[in-house]
Protein backbone atom coordinates (compact mmCIF):
# COMPACT_ATOMS: atom_id res chain seq x y z
CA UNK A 1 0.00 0.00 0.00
CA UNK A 2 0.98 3.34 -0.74
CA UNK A 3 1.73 5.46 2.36
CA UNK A 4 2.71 8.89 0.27
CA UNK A 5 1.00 11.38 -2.07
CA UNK A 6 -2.17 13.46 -1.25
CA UNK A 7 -4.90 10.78 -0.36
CA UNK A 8 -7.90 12.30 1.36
CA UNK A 9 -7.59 11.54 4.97
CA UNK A 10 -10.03 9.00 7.00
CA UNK A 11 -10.00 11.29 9.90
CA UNK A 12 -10.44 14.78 8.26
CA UNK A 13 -13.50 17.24 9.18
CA UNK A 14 -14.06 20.09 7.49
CA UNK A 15 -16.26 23.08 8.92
CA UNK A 16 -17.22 25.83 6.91
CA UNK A 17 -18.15 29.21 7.82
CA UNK A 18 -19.21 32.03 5.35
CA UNK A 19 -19.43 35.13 7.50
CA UNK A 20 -20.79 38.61 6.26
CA UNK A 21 -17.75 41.64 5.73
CA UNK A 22 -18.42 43.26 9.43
CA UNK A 23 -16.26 43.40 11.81
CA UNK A 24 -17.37 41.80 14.91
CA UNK A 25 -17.90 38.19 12.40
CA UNK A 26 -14.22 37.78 13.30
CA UNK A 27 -15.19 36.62 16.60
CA UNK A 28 -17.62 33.78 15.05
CA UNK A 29 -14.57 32.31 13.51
CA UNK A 30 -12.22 32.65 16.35
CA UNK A 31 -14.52 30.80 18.38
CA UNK A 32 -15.52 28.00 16.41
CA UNK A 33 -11.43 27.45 15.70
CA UNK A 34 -10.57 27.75 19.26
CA UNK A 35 -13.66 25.05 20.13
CA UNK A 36 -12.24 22.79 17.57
CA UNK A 37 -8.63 23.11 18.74
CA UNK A 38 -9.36 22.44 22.10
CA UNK A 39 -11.53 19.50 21.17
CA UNK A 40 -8.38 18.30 19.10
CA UNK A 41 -6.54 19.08 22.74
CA UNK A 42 -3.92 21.70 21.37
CA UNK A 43 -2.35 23.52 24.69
CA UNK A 44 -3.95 26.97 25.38
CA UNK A 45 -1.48 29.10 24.12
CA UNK A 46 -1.39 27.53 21.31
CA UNK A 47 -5.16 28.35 21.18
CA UNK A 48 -4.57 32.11 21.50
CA UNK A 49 -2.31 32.04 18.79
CA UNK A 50 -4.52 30.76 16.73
CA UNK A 51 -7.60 32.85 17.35
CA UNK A 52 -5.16 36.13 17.02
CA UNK A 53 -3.98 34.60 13.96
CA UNK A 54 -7.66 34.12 12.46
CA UNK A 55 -8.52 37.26 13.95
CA UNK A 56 -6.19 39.08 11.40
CA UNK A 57 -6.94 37.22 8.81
CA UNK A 58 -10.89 37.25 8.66
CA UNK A 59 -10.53 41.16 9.85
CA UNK A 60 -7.83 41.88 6.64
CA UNK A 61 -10.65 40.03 4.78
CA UNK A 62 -13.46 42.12 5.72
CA UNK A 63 -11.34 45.93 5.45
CA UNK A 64 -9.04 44.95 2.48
CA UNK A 65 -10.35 42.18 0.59
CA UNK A 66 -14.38 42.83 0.71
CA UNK A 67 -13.84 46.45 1.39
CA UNK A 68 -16.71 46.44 4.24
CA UNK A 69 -19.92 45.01 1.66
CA UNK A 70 -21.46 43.27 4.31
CA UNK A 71 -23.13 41.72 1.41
CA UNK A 72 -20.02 39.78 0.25
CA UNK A 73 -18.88 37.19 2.52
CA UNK A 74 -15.48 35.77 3.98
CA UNK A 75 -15.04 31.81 3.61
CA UNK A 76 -13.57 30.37 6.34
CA UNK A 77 -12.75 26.85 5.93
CA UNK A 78 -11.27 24.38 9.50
CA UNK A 79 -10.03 21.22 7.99
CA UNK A 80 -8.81 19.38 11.37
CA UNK A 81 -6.80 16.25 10.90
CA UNK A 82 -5.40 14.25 13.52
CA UNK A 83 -1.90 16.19 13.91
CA UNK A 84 -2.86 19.74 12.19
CA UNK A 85 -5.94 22.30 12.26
CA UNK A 86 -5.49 24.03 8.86
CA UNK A 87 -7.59 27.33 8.24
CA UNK A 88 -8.66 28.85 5.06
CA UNK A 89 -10.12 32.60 4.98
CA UNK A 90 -10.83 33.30 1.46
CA UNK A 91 -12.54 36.99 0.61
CA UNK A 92 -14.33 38.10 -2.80
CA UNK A 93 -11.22 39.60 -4.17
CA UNK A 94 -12.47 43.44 -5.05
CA UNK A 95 -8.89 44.28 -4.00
CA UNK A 96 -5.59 41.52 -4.55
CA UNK A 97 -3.09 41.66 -1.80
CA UNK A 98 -0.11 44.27 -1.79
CA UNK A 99 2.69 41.59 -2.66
CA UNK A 100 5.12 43.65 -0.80
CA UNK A 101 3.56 42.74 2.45
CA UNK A 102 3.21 39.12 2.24
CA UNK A 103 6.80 38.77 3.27
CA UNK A 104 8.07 42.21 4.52
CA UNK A 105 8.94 42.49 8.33
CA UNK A 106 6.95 46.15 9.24
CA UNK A 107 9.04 48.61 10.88
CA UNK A 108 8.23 50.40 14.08
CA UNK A 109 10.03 53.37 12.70
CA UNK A 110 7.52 53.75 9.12
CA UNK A 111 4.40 52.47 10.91
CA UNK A 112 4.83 55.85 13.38
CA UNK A 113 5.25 57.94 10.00
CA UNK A 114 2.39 56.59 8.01
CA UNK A 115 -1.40 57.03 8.87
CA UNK A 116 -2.17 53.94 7.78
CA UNK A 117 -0.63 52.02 10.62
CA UNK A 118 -1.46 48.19 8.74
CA UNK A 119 1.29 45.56 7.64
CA UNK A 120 1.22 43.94 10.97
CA UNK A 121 -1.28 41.38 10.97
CA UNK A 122 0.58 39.24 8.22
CA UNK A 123 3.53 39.37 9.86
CA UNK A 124 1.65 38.45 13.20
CA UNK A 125 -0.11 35.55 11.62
CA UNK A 126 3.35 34.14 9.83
CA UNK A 127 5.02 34.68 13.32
CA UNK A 128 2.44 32.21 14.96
CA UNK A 129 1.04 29.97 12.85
CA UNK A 130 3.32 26.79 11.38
CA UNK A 131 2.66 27.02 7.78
CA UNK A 132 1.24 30.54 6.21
CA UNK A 133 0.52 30.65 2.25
CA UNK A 134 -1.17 33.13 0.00
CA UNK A 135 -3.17 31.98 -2.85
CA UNK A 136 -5.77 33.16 -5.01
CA UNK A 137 -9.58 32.04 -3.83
CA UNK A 138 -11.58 30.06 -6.08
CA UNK A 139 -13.75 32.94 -6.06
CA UNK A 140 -10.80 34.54 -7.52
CA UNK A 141 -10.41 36.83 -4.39
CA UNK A 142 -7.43 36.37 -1.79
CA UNK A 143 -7.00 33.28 -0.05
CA UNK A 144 -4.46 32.93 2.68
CA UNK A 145 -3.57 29.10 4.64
CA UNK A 146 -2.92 28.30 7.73
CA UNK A 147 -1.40 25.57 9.50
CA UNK A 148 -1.31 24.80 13.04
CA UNK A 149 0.31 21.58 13.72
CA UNK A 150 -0.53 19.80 16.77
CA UNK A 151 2.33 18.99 19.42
């Protein structure tokens, strides 16, 4: 038998949560990750990395991706396996991700110059999550993946 490649997985759930662009729906999705984590018995800081981390990510979403329609939602997709939780927030697209920030590290120094104090949250969510990658949606809007891997 064949123990490599991509085969689906026996003991793989998949939730999915399609939330509208206000802030505040960031919440639903932090909570519903943290219940599955802790179901899947990840320690509790590495809980509250992973809500802050899905916290950015459905927030950038909501202000960047679906500029605020509360009439477009924000996919969120928990696939929980029995080593990793991986998390999928996928927006509508009506504005692609800056490039420049997917990898940059912000500094302190141009965050205090500029009025738009942003760039943070990737960096936040690459500093705490396992595996970060950004992807276009199959909506064709931004996608970014998460990986949490259990210890």
């Amino acid at each position: 038998m064949n123990q490599h490649g991509p085969q689906p997985d026996a003991h793989e759930r998949i939730i999915e949560l399609r939330l509208p662009s206000k802030l505040g729906y960031e919440r639903v999705a932090m909570d519903m990750a943290s219940s599955v984590a802790r179901r899947m018995g990840f320690a509790s800081e590495r809980i509250d990395s992973l809500k802050t981390a899905i916290s950015e990510a459905v927030t950038n979403a909501i202000e960047h991706g679906n500029e605020y329609d509360a009439a477009v939602k924000v996919v969120v997709l928990l696939t929980a396996r029995d080593d990793e939780l991986i998390v999928s927030v996928a927006d509508q697209g009506r504005k692609p991700l800056d490039q420049k920030c997917m990898g940059a590290t912000p500094s302190i120094e141009d965050a205090l110059q500029r009025d738009d104090k942003g760039g943070w949250g990737i960096w936040l969510i690459r500093e705490l999550m396992d595996e970060v990658e950004f992807t276009t949606a199959p909506s064709g809007g931004n996608q970014i993946r998460m990986v949490i891997h259990l210890e």
